[in-house]
ModelCIF file with pLDDT and N, C-alpha, C, O atoms, coordinates in Angstrom:
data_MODEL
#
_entry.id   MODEL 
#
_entity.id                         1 
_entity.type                       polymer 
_entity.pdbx_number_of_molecules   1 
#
_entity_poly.entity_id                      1 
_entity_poly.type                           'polypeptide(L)' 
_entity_poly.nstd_linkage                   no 
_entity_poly.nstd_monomer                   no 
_entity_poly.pdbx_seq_one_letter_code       
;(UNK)(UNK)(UNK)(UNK)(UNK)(UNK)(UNK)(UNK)(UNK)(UNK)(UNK)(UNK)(UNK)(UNK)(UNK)(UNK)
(UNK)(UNK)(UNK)(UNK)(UNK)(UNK)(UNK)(UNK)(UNK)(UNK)(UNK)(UNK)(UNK)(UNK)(UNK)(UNK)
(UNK)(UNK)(UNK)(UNK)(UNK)(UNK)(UNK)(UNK)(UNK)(UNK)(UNK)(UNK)
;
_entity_poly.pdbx_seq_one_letter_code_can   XXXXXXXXXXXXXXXXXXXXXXXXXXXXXXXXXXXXXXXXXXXX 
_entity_poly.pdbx_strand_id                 A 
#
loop_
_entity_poly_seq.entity_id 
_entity_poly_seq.num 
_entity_poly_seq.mon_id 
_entity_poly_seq.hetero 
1 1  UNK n 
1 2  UNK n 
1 3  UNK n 
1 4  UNK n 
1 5  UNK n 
1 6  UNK n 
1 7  UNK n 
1 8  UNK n 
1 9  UNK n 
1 10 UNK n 
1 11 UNK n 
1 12 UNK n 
1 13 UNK n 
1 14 UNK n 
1 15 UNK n 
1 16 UNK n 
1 17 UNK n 
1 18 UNK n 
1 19 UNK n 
1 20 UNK n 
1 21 UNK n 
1 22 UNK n 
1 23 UNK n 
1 24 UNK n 
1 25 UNK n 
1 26 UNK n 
1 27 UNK n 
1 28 UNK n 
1 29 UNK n 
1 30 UNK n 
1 31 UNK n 
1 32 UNK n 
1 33 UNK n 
1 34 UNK n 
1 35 UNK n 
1 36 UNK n 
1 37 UNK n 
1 38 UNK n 
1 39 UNK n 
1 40 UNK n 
1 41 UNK n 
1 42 UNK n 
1 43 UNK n 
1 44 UNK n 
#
_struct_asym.id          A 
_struct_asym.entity_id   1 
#
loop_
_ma_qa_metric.id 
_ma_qa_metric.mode 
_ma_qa_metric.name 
_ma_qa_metric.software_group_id 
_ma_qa_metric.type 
1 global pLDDT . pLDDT 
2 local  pLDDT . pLDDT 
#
_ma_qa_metric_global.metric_id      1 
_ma_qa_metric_global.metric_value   96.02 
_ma_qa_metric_global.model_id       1 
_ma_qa_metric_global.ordinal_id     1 
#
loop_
_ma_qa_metric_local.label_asym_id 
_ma_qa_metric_local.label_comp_id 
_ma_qa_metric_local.label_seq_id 
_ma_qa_metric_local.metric_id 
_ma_qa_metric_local.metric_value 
_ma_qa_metric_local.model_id 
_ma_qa_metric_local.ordinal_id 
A UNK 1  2 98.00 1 1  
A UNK 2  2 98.00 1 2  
A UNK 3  2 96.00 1 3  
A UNK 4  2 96.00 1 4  
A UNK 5  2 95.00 1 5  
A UNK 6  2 97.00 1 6  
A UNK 7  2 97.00 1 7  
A UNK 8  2 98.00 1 8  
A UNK 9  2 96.00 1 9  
A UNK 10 2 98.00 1 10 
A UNK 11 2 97.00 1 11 
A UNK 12 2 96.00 1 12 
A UNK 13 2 92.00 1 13 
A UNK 14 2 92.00 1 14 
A UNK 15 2 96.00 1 15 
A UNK 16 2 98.00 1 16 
A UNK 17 2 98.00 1 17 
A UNK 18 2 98.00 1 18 
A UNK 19 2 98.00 1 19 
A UNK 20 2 98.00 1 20 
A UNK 21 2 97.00 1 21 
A UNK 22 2 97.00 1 22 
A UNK 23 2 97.00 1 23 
A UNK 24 2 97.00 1 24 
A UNK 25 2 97.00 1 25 
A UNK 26 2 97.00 1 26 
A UNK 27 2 98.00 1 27 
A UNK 28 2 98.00 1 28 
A UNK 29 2 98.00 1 29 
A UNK 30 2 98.00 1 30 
A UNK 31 2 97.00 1 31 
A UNK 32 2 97.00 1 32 
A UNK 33 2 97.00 1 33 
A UNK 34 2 98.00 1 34 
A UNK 35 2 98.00 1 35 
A UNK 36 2 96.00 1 36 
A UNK 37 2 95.00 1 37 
A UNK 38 2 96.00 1 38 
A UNK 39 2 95.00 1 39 
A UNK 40 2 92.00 1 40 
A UNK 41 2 91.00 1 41 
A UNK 42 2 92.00 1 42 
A UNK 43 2 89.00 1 43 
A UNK 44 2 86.00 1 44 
#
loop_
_atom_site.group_PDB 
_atom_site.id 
_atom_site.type_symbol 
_atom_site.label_atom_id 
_atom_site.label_alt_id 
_atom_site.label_comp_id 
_atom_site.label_asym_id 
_atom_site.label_entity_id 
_atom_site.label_seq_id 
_atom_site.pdbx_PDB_ins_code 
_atom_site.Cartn_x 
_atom_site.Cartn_y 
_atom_site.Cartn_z 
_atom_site.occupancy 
_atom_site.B_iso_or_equiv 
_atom_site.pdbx_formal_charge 
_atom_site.auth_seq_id 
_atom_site.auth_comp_id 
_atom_site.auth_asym_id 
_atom_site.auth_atom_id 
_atom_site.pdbx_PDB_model_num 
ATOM 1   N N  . UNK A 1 1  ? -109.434 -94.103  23.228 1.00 98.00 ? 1  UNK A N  1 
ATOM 2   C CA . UNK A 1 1  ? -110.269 -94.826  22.273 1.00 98.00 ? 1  UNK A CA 1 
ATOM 3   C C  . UNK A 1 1  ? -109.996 -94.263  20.887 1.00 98.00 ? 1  UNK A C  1 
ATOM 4   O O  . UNK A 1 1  ? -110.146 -93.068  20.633 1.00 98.00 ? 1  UNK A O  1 
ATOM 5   N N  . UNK A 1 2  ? -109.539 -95.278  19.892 1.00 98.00 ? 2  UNK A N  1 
ATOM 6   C CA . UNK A 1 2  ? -109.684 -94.707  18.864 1.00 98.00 ? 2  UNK A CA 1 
ATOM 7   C C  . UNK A 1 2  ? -110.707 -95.414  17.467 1.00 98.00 ? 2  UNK A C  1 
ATOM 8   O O  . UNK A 1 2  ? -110.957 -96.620  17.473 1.00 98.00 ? 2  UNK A O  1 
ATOM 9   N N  . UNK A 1 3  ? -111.075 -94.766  16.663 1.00 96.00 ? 3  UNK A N  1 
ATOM 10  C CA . UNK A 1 3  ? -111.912 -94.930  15.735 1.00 96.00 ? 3  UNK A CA 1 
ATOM 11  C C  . UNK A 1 3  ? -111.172 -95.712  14.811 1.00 96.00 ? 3  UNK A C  1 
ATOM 12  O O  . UNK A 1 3  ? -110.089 -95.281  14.414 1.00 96.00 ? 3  UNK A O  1 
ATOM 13  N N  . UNK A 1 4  ? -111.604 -96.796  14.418 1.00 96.00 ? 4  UNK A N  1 
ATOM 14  C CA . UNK A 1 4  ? -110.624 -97.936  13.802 1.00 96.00 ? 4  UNK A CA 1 
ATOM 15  C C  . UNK A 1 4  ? -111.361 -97.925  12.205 1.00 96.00 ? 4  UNK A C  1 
ATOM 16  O O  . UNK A 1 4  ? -111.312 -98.932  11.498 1.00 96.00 ? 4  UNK A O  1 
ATOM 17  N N  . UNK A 1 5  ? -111.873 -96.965  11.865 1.00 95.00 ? 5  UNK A N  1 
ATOM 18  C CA . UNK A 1 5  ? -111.908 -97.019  10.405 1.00 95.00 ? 5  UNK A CA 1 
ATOM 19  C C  . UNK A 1 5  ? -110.659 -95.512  10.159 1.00 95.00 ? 5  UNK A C  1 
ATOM 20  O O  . UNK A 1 5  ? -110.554 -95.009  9.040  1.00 95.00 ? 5  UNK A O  1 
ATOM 21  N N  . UNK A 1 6  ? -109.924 -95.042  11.220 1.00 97.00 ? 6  UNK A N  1 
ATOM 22  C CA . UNK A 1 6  ? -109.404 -94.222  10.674 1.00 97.00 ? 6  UNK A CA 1 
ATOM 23  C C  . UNK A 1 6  ? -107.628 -94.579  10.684 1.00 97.00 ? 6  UNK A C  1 
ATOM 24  O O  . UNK A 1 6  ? -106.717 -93.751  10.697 1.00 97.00 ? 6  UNK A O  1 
ATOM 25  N N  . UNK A 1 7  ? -107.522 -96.084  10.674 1.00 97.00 ? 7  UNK A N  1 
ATOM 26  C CA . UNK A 1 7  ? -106.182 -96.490  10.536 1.00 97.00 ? 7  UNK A CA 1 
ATOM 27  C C  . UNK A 1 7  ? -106.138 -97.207  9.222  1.00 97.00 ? 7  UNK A C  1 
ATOM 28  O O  . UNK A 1 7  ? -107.013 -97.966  8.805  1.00 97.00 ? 7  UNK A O  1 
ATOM 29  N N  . UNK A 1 8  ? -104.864 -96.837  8.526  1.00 98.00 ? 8  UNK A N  1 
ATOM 30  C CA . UNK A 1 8  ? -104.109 -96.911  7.349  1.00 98.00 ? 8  UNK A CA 1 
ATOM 31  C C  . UNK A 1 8  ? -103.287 -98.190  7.725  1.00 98.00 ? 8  UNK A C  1 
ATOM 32  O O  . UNK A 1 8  ? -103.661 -99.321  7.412  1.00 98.00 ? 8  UNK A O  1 
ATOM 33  N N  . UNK A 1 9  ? -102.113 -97.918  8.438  1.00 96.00 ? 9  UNK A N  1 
ATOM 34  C CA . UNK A 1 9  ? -101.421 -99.287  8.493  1.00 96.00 ? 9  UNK A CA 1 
ATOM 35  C C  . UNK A 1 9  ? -100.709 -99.525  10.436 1.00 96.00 ? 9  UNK A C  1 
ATOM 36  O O  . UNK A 1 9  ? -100.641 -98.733  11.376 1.00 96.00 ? 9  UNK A O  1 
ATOM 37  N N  . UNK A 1 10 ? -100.431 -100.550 10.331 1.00 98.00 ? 10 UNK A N  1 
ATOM 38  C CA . UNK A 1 10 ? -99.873  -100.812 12.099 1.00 98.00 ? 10 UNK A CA 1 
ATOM 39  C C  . UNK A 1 10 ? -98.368  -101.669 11.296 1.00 98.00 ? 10 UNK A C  1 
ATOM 40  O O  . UNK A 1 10 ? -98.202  -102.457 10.366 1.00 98.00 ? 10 UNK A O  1 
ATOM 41  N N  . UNK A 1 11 ? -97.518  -100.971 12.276 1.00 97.00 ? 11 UNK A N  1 
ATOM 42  C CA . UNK A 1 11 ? -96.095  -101.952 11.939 1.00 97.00 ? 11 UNK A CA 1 
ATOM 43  C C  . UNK A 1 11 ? -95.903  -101.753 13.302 1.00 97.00 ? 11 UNK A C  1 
ATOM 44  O O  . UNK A 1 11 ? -96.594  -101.139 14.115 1.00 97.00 ? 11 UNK A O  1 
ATOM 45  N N  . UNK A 1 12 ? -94.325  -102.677 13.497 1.00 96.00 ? 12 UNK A N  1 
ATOM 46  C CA . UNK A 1 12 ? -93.929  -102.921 14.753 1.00 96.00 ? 12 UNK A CA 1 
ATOM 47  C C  . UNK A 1 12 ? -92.174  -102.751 14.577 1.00 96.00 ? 12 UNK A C  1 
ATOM 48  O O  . UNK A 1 12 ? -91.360  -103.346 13.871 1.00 96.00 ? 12 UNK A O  1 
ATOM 49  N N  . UNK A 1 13 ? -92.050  -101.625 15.596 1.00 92.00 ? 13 UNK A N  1 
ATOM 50  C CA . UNK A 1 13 ? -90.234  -101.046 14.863 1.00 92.00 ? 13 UNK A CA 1 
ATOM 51  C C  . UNK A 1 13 ? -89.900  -100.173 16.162 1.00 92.00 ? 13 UNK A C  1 
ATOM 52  O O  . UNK A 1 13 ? -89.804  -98.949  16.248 1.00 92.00 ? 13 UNK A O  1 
ATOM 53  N N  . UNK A 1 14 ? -89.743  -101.191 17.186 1.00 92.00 ? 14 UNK A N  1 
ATOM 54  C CA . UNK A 1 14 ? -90.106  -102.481 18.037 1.00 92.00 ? 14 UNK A CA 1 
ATOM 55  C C  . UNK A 1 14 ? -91.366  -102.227 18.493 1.00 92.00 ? 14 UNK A C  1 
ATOM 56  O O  . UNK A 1 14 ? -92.349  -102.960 18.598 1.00 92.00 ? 14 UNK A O  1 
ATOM 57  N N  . UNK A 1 15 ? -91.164  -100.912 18.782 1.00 96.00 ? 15 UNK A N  1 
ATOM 58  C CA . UNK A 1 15 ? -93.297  -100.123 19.386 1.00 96.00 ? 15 UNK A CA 1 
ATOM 59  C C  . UNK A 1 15 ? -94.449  -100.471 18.061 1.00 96.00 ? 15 UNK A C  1 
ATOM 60  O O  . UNK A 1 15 ? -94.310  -100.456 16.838 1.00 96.00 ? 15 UNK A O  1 
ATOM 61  N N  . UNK A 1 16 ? -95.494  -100.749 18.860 1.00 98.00 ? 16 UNK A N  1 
ATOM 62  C CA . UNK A 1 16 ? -96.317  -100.919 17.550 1.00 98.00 ? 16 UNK A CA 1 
ATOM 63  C C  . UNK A 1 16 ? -96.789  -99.351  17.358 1.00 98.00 ? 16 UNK A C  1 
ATOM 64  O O  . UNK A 1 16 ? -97.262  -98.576  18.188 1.00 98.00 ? 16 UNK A O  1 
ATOM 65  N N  . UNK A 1 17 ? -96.459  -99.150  15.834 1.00 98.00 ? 17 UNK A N  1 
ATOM 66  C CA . UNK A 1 17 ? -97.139  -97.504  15.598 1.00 98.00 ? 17 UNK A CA 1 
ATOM 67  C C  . UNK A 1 17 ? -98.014  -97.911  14.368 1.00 98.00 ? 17 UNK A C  1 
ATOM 68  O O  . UNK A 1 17 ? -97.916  -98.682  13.413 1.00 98.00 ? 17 UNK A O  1 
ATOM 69  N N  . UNK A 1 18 ? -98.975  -96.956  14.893 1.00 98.00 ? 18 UNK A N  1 
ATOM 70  C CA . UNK A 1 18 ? -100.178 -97.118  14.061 1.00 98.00 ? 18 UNK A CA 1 
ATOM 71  C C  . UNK A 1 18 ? -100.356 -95.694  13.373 1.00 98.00 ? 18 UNK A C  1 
ATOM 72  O O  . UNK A 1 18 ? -100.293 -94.587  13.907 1.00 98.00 ? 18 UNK A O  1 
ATOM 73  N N  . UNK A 1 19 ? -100.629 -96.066  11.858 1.00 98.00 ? 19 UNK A N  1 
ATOM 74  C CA . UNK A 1 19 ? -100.239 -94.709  11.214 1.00 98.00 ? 19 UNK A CA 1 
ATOM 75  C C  . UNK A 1 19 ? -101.870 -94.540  10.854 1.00 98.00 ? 19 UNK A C  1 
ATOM 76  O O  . UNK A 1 19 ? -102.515 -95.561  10.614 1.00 98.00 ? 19 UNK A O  1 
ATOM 77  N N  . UNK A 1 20 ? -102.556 -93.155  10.821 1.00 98.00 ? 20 UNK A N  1 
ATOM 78  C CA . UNK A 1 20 ? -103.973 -93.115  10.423 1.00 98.00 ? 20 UNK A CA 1 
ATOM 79  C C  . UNK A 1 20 ? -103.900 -92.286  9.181  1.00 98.00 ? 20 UNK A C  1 
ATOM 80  O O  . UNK A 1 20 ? -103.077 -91.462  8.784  1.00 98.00 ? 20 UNK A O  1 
ATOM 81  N N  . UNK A 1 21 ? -104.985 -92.747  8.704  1.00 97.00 ? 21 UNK A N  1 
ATOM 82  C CA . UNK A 1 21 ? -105.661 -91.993  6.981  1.00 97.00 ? 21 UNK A CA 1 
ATOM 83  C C  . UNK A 1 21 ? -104.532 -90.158  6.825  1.00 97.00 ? 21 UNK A C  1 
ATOM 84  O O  . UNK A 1 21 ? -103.935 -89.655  5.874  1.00 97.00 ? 21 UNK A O  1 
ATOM 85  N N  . UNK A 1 22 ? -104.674 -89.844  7.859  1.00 97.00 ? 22 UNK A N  1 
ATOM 86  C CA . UNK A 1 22 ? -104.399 -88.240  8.017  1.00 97.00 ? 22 UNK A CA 1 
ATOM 87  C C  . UNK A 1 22 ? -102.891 -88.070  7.631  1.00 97.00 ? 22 UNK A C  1 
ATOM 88  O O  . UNK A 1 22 ? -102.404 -87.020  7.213  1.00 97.00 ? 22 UNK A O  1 
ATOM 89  N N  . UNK A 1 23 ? -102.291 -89.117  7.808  1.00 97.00 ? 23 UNK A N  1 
ATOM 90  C CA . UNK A 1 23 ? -101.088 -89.121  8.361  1.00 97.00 ? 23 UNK A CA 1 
ATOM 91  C C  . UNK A 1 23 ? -100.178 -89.806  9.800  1.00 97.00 ? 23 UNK A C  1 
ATOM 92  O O  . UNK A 1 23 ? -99.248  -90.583  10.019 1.00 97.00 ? 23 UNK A O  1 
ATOM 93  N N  . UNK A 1 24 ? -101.360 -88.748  10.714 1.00 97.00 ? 24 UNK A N  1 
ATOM 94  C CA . UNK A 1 24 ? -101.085 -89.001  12.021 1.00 97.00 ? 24 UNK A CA 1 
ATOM 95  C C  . UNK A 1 24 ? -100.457 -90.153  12.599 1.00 97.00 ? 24 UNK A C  1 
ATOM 96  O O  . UNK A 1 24 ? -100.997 -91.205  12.256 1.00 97.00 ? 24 UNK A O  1 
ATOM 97  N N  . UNK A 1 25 ? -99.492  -90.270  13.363 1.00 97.00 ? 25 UNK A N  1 
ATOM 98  C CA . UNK A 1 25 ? -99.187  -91.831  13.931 1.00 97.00 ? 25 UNK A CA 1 
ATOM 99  C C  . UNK A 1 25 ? -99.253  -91.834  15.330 1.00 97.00 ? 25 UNK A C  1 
ATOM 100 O O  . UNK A 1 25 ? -99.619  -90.886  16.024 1.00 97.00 ? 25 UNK A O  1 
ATOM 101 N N  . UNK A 1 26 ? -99.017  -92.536  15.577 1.00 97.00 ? 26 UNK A N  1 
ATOM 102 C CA . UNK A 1 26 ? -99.778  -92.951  17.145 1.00 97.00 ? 26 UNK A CA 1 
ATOM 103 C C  . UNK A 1 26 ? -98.973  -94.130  17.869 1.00 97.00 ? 26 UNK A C  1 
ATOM 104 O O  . UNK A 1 26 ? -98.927  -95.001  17.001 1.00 97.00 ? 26 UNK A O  1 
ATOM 105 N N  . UNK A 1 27 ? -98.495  -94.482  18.694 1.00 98.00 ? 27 UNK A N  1 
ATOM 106 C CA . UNK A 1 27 ? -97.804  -95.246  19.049 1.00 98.00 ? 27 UNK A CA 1 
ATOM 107 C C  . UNK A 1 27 ? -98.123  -96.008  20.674 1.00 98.00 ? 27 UNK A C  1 
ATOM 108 O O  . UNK A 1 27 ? -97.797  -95.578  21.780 1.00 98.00 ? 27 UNK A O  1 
ATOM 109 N N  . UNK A 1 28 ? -98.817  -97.182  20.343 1.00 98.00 ? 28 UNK A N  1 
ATOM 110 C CA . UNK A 1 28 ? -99.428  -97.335  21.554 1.00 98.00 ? 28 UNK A CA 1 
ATOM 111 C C  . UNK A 1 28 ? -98.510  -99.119  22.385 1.00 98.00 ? 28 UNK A C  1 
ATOM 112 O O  . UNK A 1 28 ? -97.596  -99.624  21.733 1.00 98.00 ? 28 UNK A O  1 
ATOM 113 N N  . UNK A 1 29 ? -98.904  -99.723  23.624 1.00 98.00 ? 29 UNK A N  1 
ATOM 114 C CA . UNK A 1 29 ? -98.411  -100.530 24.243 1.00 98.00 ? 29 UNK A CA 1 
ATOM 115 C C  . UNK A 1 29 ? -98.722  -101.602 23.538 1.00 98.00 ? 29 UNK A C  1 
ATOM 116 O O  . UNK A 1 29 ? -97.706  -102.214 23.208 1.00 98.00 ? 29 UNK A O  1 
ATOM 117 N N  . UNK A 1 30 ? -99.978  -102.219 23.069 1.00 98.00 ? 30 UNK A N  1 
ATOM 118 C CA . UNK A 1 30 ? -100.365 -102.681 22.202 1.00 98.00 ? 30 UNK A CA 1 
ATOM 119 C C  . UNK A 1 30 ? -99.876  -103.401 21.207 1.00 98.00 ? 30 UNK A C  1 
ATOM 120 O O  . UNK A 1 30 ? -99.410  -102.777 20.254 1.00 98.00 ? 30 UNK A O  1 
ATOM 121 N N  . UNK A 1 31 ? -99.856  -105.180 21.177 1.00 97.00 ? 31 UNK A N  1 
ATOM 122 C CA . UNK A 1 31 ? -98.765  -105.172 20.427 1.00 97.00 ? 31 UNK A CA 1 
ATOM 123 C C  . UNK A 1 31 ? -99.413  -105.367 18.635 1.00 97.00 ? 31 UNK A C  1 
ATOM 124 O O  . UNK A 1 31 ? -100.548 -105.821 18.777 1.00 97.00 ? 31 UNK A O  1 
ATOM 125 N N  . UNK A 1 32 ? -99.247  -105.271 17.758 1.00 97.00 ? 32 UNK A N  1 
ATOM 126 C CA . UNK A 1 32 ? -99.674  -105.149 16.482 1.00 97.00 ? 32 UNK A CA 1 
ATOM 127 C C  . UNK A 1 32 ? -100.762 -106.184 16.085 1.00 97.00 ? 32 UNK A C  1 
ATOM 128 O O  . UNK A 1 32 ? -101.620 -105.854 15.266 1.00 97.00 ? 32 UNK A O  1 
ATOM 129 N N  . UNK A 1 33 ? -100.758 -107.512 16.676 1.00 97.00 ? 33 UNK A N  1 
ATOM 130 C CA . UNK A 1 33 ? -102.025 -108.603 16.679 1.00 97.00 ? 33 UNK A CA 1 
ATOM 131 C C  . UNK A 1 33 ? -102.923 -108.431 17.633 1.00 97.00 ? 33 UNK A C  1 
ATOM 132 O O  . UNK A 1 33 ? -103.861 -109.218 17.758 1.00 97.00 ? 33 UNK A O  1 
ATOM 133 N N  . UNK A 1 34 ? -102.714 -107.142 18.608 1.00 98.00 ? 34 UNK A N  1 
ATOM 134 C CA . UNK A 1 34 ? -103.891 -106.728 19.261 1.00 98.00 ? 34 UNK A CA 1 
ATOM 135 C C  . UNK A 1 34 ? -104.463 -105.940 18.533 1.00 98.00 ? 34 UNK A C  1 
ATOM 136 O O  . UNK A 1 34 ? -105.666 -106.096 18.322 1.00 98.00 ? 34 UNK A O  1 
ATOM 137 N N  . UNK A 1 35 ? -103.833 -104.998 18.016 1.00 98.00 ? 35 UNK A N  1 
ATOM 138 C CA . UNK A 1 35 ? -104.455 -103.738 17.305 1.00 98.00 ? 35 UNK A CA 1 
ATOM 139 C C  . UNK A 1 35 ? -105.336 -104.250 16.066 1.00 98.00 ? 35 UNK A C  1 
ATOM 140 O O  . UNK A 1 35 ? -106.294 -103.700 15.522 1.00 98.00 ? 35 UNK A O  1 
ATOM 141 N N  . UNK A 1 36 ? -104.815 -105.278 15.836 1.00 96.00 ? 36 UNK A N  1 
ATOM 142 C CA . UNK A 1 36 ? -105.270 -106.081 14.140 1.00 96.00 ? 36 UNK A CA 1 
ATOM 143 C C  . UNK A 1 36 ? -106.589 -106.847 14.732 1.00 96.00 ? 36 UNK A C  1 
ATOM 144 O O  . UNK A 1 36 ? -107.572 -106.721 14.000 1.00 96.00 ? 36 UNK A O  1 
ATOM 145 N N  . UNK A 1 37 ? -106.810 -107.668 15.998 1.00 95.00 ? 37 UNK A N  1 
ATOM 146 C CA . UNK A 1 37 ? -107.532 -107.906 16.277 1.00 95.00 ? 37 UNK A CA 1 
ATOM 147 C C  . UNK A 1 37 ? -108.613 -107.237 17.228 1.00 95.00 ? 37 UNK A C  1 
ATOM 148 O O  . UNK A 1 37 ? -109.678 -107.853 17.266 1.00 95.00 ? 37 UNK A O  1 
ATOM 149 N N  . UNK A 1 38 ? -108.535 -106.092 18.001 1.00 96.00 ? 38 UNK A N  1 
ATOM 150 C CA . UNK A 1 38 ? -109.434 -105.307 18.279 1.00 96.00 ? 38 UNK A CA 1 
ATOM 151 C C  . UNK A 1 38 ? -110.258 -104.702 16.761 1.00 96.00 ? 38 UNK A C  1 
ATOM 152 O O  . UNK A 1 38 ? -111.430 -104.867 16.425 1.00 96.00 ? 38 UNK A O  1 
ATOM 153 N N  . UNK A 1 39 ? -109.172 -103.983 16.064 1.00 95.00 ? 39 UNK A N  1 
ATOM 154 C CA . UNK A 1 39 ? -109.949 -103.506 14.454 1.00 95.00 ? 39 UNK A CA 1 
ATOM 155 C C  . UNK A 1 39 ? -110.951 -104.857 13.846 1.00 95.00 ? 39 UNK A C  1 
ATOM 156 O O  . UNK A 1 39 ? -112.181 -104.903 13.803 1.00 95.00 ? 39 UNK A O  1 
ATOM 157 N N  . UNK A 1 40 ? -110.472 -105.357 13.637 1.00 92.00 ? 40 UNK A N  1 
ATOM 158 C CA . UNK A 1 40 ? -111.206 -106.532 13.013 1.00 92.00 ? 40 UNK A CA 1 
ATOM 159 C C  . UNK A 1 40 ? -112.456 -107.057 13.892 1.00 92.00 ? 40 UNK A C  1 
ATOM 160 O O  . UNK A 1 40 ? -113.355 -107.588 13.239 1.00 92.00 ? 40 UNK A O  1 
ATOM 161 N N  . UNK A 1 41 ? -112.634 -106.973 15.351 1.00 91.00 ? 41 UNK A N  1 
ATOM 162 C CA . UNK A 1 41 ? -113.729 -107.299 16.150 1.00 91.00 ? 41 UNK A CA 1 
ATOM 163 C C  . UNK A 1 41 ? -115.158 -106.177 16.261 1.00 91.00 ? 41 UNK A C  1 
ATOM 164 O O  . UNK A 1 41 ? -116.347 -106.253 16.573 1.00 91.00 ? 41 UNK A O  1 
ATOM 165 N N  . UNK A 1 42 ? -113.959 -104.903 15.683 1.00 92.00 ? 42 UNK A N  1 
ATOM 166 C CA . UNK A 1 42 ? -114.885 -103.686 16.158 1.00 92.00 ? 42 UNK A CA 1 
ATOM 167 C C  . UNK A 1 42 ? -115.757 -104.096 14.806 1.00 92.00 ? 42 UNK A C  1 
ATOM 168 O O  . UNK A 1 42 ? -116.984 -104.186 14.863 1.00 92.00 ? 42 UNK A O  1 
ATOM 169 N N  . UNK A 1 43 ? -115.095 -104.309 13.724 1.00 89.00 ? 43 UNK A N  1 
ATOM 170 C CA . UNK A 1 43 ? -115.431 -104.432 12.047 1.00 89.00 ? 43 UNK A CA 1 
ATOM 171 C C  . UNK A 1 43 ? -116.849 -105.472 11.953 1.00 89.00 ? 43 UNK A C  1 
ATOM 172 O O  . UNK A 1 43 ? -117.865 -105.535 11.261 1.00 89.00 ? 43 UNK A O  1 
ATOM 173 N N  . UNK A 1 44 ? -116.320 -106.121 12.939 1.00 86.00 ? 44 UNK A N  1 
ATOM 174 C CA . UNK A 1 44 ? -117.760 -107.487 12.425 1.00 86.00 ? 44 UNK A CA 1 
ATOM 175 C C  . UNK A 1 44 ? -118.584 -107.503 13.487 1.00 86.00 ? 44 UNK A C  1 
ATOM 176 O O  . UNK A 1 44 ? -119.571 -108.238 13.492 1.00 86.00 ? 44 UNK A O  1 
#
């Protein structure tokens, strides 16, 4: 589980990696319009 106010940006290079505020990146199965749309569901 991660805390979705602490992501900066998601690209796809072919894995979707998700880079957070810290730096940190993260690289999950997930493809980048999931990640965009889980964040955005958690948001509203």
């Amino acid at each position: 589980v991660l805390n979705a106010e602490l992501i900066r940006y998601v690209e796809t290079r072919p894995d979707t990696f998700i880079t957070l505020i810290n730096g940190e990146r993260l690289v999950v199965n997930e493809t980048m319009d999931e990640v965009i749309d889980r964040a955005v569901h958690y948001q509203q």
